[in-house]
N, C-alpha and C. Protein backbone atom coordinates (compact mmCIF):
# COMPACT_ATOMS: atom_id res chain seq x y z
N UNK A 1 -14.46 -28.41 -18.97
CA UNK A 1 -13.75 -27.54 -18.05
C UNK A 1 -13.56 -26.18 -18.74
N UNK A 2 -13.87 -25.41 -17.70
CA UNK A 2 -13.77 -23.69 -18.77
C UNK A 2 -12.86 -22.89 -18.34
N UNK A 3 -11.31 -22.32 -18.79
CA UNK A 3 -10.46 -21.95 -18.17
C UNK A 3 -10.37 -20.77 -18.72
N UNK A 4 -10.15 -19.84 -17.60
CA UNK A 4 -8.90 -18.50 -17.93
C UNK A 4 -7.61 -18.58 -17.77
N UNK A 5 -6.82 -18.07 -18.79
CA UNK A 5 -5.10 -18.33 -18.92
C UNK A 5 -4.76 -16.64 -19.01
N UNK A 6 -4.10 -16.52 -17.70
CA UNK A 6 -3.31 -15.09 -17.46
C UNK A 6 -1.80 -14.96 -17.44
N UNK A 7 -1.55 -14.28 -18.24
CA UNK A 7 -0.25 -13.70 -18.49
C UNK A 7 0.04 -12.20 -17.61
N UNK A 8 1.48 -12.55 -16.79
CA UNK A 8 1.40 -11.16 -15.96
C UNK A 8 3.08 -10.96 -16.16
N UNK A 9 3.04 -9.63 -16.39
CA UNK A 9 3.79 -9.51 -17.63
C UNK A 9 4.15 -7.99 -17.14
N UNK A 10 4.78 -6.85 -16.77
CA UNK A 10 4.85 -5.21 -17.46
C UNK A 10 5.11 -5.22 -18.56
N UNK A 11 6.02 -5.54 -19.20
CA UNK A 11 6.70 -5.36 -20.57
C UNK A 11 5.72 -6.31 -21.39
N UNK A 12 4.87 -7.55 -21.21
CA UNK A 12 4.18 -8.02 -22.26
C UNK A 12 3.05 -6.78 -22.45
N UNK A 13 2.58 -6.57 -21.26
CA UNK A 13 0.96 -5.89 -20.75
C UNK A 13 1.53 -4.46 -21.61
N UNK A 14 2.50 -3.60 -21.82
CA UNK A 14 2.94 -2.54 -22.74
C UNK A 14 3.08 -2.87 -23.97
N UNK A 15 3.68 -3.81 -24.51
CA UNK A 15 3.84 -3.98 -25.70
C UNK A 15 5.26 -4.22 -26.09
N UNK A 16 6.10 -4.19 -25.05
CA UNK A 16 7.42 -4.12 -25.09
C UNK A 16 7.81 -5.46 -25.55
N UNK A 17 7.22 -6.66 -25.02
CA UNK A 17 7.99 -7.91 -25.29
C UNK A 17 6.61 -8.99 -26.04
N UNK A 18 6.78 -9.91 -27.01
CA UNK A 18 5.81 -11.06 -27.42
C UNK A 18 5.84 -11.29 -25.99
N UNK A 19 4.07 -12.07 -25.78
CA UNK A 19 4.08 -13.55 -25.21
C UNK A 19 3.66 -14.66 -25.59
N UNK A 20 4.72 -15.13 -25.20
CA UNK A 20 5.08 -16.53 -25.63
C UNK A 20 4.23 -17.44 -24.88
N UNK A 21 4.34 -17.21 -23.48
CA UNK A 21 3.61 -18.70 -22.36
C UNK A 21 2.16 -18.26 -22.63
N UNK A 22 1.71 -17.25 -22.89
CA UNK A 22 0.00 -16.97 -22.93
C UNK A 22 -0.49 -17.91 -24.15
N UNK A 23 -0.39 -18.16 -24.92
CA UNK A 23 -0.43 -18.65 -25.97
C UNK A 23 -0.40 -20.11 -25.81
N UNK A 24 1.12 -20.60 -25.49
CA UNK A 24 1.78 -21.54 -25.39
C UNK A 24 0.29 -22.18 -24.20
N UNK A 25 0.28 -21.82 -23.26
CA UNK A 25 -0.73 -22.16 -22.34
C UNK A 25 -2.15 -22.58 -23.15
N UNK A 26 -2.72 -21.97 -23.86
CA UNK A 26 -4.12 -21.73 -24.16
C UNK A 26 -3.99 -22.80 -25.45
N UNK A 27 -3.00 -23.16 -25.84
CA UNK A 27 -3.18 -23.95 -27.09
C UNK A 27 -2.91 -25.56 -26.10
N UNK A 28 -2.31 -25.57 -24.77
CA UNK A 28 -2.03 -26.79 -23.78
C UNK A 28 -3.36 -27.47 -23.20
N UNK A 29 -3.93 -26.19 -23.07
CA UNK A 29 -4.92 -26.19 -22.29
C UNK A 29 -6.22 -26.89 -22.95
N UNK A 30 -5.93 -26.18 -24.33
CA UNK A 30 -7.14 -26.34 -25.44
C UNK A 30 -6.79 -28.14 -25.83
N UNK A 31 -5.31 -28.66 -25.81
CA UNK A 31 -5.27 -30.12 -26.26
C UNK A 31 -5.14 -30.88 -25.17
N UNK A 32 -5.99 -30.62 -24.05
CA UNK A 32 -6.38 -31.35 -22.57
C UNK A 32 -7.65 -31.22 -23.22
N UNK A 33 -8.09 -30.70 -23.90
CA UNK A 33 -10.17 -31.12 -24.08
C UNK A 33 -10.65 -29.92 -23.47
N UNK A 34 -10.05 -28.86 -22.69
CA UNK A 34 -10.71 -28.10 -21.93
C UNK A 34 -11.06 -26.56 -23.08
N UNK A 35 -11.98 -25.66 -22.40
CA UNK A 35 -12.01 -24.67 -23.13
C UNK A 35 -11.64 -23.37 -22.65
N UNK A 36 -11.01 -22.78 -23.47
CA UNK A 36 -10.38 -21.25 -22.79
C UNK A 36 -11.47 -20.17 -23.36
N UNK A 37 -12.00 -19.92 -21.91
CA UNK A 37 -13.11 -18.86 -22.43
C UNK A 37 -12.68 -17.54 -22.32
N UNK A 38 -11.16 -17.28 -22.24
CA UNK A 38 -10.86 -16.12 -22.09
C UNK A 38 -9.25 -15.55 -21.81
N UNK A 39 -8.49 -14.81 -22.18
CA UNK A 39 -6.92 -15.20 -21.93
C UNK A 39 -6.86 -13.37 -21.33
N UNK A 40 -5.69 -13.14 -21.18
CA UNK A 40 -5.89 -11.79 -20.64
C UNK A 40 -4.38 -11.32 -20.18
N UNK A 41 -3.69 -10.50 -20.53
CA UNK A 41 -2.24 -10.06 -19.84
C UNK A 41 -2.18 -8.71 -18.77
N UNK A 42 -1.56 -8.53 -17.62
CA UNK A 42 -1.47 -7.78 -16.98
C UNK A 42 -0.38 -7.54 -16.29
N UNK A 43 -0.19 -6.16 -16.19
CA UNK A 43 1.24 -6.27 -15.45
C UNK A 43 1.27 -6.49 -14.30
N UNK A 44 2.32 -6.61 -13.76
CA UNK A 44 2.56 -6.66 -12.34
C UNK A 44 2.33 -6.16 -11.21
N UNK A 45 0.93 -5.75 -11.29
CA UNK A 45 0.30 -4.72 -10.50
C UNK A 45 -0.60 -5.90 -9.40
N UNK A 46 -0.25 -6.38 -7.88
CA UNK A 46 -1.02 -7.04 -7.40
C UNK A 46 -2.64 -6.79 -7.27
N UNK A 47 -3.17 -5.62 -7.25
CA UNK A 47 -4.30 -5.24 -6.57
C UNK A 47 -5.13 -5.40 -8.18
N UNK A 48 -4.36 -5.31 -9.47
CA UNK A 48 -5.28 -5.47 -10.70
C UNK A 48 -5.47 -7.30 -10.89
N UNK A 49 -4.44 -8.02 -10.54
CA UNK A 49 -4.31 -9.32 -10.23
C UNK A 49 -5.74 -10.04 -9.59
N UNK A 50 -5.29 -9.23 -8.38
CA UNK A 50 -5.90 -10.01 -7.63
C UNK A 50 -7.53 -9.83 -7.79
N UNK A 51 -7.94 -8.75 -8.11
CA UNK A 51 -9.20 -7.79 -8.64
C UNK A 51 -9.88 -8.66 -9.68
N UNK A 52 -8.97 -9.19 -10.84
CA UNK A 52 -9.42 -10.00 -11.40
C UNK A 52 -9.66 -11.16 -11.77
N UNK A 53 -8.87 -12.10 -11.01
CA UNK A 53 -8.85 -13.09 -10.25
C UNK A 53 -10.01 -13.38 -9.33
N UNK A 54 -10.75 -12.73 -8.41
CA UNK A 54 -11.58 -12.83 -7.88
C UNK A 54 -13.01 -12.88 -8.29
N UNK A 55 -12.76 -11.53 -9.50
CA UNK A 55 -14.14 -11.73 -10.19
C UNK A 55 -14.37 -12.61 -11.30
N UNK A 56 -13.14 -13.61 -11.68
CA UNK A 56 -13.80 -14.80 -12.37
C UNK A 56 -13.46 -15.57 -11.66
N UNK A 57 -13.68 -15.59 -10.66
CA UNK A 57 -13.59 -16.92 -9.75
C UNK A 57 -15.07 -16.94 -9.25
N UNK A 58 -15.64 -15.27 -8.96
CA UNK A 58 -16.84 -15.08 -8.63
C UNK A 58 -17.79 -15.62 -9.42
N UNK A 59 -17.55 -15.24 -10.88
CA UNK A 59 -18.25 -15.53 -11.93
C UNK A 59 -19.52 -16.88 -11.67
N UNK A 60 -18.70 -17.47 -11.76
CA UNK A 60 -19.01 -18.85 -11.34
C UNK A 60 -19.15 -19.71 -12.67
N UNK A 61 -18.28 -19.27 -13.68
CA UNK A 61 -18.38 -19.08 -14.84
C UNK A 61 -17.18 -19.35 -15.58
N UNK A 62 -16.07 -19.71 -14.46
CA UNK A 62 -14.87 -20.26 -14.68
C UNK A 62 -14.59 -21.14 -13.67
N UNK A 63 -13.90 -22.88 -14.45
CA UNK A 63 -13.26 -24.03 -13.27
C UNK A 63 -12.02 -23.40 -12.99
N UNK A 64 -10.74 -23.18 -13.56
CA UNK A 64 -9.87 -22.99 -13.23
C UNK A 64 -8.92 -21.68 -13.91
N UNK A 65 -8.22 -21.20 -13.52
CA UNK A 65 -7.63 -20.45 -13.91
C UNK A 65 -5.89 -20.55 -13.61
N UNK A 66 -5.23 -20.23 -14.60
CA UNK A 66 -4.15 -20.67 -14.65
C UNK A 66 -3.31 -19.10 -14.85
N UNK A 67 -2.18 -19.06 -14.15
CA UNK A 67 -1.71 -17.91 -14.59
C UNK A 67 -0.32 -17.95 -14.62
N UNK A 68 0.35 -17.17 -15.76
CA UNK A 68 1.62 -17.50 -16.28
C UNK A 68 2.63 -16.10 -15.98
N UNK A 69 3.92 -16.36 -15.30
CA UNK A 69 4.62 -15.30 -14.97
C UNK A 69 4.22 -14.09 -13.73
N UNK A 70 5.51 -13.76 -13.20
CA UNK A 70 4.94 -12.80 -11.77
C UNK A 70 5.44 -13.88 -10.07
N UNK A 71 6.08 -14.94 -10.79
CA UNK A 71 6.31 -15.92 -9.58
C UNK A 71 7.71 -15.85 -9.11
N UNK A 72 8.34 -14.97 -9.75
CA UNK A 72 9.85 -15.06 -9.34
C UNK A 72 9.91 -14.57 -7.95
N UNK A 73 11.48 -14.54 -7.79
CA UNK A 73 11.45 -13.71 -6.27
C UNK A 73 12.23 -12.30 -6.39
N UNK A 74 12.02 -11.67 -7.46
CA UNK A 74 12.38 -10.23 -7.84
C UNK A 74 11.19 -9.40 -7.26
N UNK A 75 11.61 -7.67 -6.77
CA UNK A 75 10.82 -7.20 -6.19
C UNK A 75 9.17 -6.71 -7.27
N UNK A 76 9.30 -7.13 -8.22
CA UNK A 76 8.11 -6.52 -9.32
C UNK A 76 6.81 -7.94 -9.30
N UNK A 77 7.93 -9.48 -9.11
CA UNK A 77 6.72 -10.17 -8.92
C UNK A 77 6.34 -10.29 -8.06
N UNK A 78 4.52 -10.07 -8.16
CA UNK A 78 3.55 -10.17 -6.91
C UNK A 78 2.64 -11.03 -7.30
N UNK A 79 2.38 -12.16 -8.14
CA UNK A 79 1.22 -13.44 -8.48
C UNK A 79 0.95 -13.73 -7.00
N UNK A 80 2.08 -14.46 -6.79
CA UNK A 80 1.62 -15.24 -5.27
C UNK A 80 1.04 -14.58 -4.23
N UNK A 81 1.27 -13.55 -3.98
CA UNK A 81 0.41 -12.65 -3.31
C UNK A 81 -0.82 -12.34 -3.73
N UNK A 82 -0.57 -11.47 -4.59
CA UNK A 82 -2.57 -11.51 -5.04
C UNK A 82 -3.50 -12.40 -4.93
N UNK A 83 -2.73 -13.87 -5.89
CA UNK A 83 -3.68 -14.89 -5.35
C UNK A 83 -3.82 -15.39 -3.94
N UNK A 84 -3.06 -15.37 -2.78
CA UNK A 84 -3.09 -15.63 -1.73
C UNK A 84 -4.07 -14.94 -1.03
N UNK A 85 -4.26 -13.52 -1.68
CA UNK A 85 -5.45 -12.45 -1.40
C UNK A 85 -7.10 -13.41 -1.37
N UNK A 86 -6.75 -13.58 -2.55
CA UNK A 86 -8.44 -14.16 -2.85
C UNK A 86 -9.07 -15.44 -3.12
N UNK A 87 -7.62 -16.53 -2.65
CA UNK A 87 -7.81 -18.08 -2.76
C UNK A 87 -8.54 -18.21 -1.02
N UNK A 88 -9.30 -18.90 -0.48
CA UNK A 88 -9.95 -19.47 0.35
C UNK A 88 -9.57 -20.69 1.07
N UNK A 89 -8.92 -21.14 -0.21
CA UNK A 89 -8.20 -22.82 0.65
C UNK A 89 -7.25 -23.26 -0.56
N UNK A 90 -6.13 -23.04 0.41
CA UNK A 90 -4.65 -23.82 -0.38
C UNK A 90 -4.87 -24.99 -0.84
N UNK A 91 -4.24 -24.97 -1.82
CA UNK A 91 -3.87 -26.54 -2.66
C UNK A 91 -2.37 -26.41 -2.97
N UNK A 92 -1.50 -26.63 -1.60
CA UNK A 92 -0.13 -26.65 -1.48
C UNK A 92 0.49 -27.54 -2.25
N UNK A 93 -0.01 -28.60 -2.33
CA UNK A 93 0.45 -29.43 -3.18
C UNK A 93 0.47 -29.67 -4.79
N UNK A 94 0.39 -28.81 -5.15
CA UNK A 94 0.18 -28.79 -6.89
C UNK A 94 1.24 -27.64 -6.84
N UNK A 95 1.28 -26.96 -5.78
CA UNK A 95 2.97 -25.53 -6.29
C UNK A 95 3.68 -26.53 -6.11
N UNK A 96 3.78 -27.63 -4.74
CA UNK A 96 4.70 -28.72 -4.37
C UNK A 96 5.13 -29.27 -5.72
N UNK A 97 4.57 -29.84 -5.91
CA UNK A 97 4.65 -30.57 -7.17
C UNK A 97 5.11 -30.13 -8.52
N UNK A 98 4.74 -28.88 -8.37
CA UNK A 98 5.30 -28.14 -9.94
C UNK A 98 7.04 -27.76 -9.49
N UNK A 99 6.89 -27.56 -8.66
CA UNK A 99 8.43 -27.10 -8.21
C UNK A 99 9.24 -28.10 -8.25
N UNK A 100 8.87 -29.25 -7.56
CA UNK A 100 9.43 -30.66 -7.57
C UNK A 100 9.87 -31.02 -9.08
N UNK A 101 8.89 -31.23 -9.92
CA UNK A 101 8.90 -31.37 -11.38
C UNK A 101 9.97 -30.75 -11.79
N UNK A 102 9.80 -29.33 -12.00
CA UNK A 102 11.01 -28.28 -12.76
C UNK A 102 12.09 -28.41 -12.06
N UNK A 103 12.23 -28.85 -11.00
CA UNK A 103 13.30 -29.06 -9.99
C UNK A 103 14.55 -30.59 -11.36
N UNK A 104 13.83 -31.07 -11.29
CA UNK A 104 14.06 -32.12 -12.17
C UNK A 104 14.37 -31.96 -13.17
N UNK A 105 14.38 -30.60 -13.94
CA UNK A 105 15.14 -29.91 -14.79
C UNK A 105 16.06 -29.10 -15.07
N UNK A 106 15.43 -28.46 -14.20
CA UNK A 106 16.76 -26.89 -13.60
C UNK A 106 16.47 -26.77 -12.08
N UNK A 107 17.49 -27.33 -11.35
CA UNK A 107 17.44 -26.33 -9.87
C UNK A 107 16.91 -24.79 -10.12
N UNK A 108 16.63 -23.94 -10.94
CA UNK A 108 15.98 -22.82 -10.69
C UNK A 108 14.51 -22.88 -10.58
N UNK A 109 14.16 -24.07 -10.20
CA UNK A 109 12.45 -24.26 -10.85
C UNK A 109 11.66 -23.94 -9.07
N UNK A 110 13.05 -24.47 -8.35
CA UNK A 110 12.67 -24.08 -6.80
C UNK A 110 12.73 -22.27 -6.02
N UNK A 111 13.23 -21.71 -7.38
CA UNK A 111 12.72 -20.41 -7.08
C UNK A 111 11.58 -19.59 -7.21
N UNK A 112 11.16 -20.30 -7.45
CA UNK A 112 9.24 -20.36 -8.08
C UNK A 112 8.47 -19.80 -6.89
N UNK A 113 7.88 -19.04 -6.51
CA UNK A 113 6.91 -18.58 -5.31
C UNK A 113 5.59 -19.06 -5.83
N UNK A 114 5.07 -19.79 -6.91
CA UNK A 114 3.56 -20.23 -7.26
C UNK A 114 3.16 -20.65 -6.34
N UNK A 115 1.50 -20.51 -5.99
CA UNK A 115 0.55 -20.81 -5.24
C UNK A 115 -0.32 -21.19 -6.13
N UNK A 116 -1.27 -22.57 -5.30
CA UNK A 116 -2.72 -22.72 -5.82
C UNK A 116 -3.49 -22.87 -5.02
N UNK A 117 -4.91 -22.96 -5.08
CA UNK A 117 -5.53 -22.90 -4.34
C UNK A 117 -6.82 -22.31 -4.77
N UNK A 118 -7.96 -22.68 -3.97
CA UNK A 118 -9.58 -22.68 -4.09
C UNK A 118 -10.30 -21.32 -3.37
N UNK A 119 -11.25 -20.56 -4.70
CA UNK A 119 -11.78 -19.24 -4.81
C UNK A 119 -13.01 -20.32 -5.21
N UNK A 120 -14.58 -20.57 -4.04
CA UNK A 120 -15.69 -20.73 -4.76
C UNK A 120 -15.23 -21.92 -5.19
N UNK A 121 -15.92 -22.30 -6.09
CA UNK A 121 -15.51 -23.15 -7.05
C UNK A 121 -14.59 -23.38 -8.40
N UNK A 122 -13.44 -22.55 -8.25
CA UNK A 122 -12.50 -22.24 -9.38
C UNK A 122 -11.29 -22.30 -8.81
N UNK A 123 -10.60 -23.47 -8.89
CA UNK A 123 -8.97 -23.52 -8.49
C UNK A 123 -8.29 -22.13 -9.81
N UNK A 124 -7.45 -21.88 -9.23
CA UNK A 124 -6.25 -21.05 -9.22
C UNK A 124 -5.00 -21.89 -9.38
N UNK A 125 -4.04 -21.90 -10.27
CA UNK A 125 -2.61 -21.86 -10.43
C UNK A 125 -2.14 -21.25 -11.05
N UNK A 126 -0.49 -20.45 -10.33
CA UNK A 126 0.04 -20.07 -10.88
C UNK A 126 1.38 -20.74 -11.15
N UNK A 127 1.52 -20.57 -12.37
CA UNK A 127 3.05 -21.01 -13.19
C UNK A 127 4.03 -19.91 -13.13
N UNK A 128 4.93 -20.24 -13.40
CA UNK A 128 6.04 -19.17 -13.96
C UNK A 128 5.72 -18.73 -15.39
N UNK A 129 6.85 -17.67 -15.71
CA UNK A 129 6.98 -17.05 -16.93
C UNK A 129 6.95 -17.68 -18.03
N UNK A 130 7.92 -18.69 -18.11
CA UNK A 130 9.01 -19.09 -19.20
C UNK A 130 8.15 -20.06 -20.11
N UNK A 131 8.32 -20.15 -21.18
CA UNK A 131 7.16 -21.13 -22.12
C UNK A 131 7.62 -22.87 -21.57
N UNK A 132 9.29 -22.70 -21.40
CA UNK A 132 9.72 -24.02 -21.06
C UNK A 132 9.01 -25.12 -19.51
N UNK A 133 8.88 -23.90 -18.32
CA UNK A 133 8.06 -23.75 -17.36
C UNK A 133 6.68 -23.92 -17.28
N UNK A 134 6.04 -23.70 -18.81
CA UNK A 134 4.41 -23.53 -18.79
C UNK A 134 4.58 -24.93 -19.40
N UNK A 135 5.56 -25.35 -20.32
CA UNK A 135 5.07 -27.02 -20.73
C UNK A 135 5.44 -28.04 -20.04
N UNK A 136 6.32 -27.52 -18.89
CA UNK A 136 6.68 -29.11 -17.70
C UNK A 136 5.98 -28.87 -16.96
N UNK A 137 4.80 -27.77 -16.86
CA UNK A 137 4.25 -27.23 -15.63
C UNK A 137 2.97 -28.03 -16.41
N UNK A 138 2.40 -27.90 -17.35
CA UNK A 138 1.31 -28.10 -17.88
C UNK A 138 1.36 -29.40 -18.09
N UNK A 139 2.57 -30.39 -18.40
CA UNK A 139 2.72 -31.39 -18.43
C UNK A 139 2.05 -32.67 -16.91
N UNK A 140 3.03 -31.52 -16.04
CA UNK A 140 2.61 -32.38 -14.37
C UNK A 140 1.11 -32.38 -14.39
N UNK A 141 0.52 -31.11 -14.42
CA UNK A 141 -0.70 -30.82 -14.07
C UNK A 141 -2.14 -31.12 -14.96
N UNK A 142 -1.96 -31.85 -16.04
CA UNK A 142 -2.89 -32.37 -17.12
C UNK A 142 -3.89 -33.30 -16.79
N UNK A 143 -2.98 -34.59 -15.82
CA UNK A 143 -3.63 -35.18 -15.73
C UNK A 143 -4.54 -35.36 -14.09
N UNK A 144 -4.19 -34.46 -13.56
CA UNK A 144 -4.58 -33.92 -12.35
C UNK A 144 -5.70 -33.03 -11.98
N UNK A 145 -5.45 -32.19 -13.33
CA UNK A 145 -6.70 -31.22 -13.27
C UNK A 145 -8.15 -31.54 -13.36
N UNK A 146 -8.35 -32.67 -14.48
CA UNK A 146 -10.11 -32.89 -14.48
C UNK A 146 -10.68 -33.67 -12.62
N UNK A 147 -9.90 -34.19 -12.22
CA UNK A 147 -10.12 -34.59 -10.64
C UNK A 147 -10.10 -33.77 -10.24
N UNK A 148 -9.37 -33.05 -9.94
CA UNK A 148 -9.33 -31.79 -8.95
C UNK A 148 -10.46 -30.82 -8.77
N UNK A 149 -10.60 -30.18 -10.25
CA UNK A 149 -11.74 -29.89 -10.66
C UNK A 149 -12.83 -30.74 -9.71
N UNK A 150 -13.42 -31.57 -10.74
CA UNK A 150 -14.53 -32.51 -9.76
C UNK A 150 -14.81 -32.63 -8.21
N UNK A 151 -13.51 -33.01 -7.57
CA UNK A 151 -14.07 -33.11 -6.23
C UNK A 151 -14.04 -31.27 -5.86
N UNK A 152 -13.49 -30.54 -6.17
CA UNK A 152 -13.71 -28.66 -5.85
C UNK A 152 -15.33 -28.59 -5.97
N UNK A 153 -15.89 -29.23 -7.07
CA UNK A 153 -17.41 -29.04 -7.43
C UNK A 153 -18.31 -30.07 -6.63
N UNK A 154 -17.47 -31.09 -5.51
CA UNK A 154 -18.09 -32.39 -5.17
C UNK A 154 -18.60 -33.06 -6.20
N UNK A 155 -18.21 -33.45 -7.72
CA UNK A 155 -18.79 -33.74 -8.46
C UNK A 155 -17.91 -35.14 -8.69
N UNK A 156 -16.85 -35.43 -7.05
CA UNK A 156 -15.94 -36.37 -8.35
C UNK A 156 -16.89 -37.92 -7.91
N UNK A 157 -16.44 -39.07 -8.85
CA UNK A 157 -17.40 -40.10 -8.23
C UNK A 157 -16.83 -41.05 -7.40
N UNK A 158 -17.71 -41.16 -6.31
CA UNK A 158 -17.74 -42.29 -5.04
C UNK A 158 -16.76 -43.60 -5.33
N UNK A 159 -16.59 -44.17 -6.56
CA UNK A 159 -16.29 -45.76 -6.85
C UNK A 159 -15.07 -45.82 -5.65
N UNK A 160 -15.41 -46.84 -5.17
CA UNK A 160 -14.28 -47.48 -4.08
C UNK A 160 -13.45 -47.08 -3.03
N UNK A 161 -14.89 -45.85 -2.83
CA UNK A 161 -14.62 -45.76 -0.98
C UNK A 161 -15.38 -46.00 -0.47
N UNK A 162 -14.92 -45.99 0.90
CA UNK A 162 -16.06 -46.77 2.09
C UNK A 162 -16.75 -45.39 2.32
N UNK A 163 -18.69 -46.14 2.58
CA UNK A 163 -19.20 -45.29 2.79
C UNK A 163 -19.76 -45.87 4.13
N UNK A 164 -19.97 -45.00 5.28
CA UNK A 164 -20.15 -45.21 6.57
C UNK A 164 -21.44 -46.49 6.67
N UNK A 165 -21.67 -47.06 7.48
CA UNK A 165 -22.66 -48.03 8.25
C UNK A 165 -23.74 -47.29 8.70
């Protein structure tokens, strides 16, 4: 599996603040077996988001892409939007689920605006900011991802469904 891990950030993307979840992500990602062919921070600019988001989704050259911070509901984050720009088909249920999860930690985990969802052949998720967020988030979603993946590519296998008469 070949992933991009995005950090969206003003103050990381300047220089103003470490990041922490970009990192934190790409070393999660890397002890799932998968490979990060590329990490990248940007600020909170939807139209640079979404711009680039699209063209490694285009690529065809990335499974998934994961992106960290920009999900709040303050007026500067715009993740969920951008990606909503250039995803093709929701996968409601993996924000469901991540929210649900962090919910189970902090009632603030339901303030989360993340979206996922299918560009081509390259799912999209976005996480929140917080490193604590990227490891219950990365936690839910570990063992979910190499399936997901697969059937996105029709690649997952047939065993033990019915196949028509």
């Amino acid at each position: 599996m070949r992933v991009v891990v995005i950090t969206i950030s003003d103050k990381g993307f300047r220089g103003e603040r470490s990041d922490e979840s970009g990192p934190l992500l790409k070393r999660l990602v890397t002890e799932m077996g998968a490979e990060v062919i590329a990490t990248h921070i940007l600020p909170d600019e939807p139209e640079q988001i979404a711009a680039l988001l699209a063209e490694l989704a285009d690529s065809g050259e990335v499974d998934l892409i994961v992106t960290t911070g920009g999900t709040g509901p303050s007026p500067r984050d715009q993740t969920p939007e951008a990606t909503q720009c250039v995803i093709e088909r929701e996968m409601p249920g993996l924000a469901e689920l991540l929210r649900w999860e962090g919910y189970q930690h902090t009632p603030f985990a339901v303030l989360s605006r993340g979206v996922s969802g299918i560009r081509g052949q390259t799912l999209i998720v976005n996480l929140p900011g917080s490193p604590k967020a990227v490891q219950e988030g990365m936690g839910v979603l570990t063992p979910l991802l190499p399936s997901a993946i697969a059937l996105i590519k029709d690649e997952a296998p047939m065993d033990g469904l019915c196949t028509p008469q």
